[in-house]
Protein backbone atom coordinates (compact mmCIF):
# COMPACT_ATOMS: atom_id res chain seq x y z
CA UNK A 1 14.82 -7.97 2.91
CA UNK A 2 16.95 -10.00 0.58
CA UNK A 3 20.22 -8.47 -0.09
CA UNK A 4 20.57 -7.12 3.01
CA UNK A 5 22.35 -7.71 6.26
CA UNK A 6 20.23 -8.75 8.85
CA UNK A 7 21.24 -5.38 11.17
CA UNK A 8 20.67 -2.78 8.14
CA UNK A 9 17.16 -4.83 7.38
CA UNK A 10 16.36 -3.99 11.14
CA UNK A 11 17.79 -0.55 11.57
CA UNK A 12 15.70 0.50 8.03
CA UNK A 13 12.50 -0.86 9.61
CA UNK A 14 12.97 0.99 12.78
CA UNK A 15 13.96 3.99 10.70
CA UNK A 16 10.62 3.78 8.41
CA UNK A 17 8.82 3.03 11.26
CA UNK A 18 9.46 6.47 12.97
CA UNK A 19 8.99 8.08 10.40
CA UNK A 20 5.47 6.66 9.45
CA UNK A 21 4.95 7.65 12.99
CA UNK A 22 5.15 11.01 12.33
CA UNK A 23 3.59 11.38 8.99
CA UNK A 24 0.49 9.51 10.33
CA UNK A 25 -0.01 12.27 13.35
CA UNK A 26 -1.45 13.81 10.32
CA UNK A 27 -2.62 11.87 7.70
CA UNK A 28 -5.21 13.76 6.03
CA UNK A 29 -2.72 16.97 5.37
CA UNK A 30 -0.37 14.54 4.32
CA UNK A 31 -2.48 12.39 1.71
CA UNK A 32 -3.94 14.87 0.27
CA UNK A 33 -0.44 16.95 -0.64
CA UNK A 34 0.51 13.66 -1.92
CA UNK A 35 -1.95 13.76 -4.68
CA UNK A 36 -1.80 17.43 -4.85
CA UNK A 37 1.92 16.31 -6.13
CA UNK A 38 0.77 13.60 -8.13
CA UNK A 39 -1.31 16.32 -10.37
CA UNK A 40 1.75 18.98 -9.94
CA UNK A 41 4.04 16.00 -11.72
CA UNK A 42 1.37 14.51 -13.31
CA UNK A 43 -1.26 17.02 -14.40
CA UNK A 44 -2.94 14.27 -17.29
CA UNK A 45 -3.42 11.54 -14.50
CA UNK A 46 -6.48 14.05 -13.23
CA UNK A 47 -7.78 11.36 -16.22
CA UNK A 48 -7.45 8.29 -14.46
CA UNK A 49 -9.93 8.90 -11.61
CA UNK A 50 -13.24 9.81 -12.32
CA UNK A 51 -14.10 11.84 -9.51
CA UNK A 52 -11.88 14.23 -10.38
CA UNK A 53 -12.06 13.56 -14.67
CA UNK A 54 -15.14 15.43 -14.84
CA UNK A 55 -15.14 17.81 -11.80
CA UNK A 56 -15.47 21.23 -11.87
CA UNK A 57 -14.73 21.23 -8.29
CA UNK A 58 -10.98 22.20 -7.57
CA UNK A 59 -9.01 19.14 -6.47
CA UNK A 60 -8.82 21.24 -3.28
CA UNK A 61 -12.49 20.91 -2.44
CA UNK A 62 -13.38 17.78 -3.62
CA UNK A 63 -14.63 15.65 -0.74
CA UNK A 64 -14.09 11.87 -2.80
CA UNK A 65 -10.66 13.22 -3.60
CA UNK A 66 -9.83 13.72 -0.20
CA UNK A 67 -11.06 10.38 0.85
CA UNK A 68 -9.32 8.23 -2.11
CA UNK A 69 -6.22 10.20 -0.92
CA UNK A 70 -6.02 9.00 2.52
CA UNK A 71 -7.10 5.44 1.82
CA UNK A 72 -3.78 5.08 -1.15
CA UNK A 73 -1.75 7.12 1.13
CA UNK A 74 -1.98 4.84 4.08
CA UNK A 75 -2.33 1.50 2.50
CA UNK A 76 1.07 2.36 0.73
CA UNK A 77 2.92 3.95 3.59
CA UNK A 78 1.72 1.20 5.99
CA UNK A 79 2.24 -1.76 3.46
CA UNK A 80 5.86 0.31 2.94
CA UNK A 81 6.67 -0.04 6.81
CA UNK A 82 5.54 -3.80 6.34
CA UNK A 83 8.18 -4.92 3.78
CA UNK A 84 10.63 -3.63 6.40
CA UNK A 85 9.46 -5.38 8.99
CA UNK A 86 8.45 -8.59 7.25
CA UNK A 87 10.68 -8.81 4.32
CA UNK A 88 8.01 -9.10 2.12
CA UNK A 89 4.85 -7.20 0.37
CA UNK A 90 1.92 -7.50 2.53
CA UNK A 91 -1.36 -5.52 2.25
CA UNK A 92 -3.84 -4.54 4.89
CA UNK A 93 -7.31 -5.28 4.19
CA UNK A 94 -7.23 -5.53 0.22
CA UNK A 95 -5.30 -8.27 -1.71
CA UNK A 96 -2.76 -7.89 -4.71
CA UNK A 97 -4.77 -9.51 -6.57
CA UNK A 98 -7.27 -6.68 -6.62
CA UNK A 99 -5.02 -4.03 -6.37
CA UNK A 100 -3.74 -5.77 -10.38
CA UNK A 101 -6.88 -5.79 -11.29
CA UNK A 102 -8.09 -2.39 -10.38
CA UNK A 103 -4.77 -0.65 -11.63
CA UNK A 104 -5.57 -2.57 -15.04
CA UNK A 105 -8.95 -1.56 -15.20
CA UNK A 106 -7.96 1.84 -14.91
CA UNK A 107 -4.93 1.86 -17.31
CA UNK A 108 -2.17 2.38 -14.79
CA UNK A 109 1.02 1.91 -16.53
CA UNK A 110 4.89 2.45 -15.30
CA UNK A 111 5.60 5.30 -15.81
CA UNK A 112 2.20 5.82 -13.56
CA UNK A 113 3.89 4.00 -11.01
CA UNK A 114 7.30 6.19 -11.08
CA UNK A 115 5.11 9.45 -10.69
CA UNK A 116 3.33 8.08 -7.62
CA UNK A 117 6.92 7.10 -6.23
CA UNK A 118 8.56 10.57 -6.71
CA UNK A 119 5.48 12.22 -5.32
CA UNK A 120 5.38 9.83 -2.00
CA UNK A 121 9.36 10.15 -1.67
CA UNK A 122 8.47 14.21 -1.71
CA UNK A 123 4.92 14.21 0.62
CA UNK A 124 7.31 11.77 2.84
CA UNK A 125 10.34 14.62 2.84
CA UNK A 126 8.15 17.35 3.54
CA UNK A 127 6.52 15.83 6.39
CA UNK A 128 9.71 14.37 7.95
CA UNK A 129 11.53 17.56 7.43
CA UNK A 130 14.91 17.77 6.10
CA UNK A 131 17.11 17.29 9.73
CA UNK A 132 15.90 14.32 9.67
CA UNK A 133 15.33 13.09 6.18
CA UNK A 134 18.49 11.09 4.75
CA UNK A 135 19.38 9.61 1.65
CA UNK A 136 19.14 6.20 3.63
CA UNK A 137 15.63 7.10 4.70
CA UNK A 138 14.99 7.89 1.17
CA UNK A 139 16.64 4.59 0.23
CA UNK A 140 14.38 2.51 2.48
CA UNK A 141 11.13 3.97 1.72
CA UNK A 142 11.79 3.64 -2.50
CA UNK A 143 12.83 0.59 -2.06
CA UNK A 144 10.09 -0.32 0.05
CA UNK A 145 7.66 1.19 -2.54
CA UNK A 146 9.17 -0.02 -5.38
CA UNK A 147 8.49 -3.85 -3.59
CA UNK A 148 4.99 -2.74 -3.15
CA UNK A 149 5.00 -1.68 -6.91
CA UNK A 150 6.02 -4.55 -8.08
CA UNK A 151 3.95 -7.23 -6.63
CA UNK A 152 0.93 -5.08 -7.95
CA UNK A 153 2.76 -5.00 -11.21
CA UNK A 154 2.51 -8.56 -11.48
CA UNK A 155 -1.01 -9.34 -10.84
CA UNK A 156 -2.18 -6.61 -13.42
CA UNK A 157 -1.01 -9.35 -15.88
């Protein structure tokens, strides 16, 4: 990535690859306490998705929720892993361009974006564990997200 020495660029990428290695052994636990934070941080953004808007259902049982969790989850942990590798924002099967246009639709704002980057950096934390979570790990995977952020940022104009 720009900025970076060419040997910290490749150690990062190995380092976020391992760990997506290990989060993904269990994806569904894993996405779903990652929205499970995003309501804990963000209890109003239950709003923005209308499965859950009108629901009864606790988030806990609710079979859409489950499924919109693991599809965000992985498209932004593997399109994370990809800015390390590549240098640059790349998503699998979706394009920015609809990402934009979906997170416009919906309203998403940044501050919308900062909640979904504290909760990842946490779901991420809890799944690595703490012997071997670092503050470089942490480094590499915001940064990484905040890339990701970003290039949806700009199509939503």
């Amino acid at each position: 990535m720009a900025g970076f020495p060419a040997e910290r660029q490749e150690d990062q990428a190995l380092a976020m690859k391992e760990s997506w290695e290990v989060v993904a052994k269990d994806i569904p636990r894993y996405s779903f306490l990652f929205f499970t934070t995003v309501l804990e941080i963000a209890p109003a953004a239950k709003q923005m998705f209308p499965f859950l808007r009108d629901s009864e259902v606790t988030p806990q049982n609710n079979p859409k929720l489950k499924a919109h969790a693991v599809k965000v989850f992985k498209m932004t942990c593997e399109s994370a892993v990809r800015v390390w590798e590549k240098g640059e924002v790349v998503v699998k099967d979706m394009t920015l361009k609809y990402l934009g246009s979906l997170h416009r639709k919906n309203g998403v704002t940044d501050p919308h974006f900062q909640v979904l980057r504290e909760a990842l950096l946490r779901t991420l934390k809890e799944a690595i564990g703490d012997e071997k979570w670092s503050q470089e790990l942490e480094a590499a995977w915001g940064e990484a997200y905040d890339q990701l952020a970003a290039a949806i940022r700009v199509e939503m104009k």
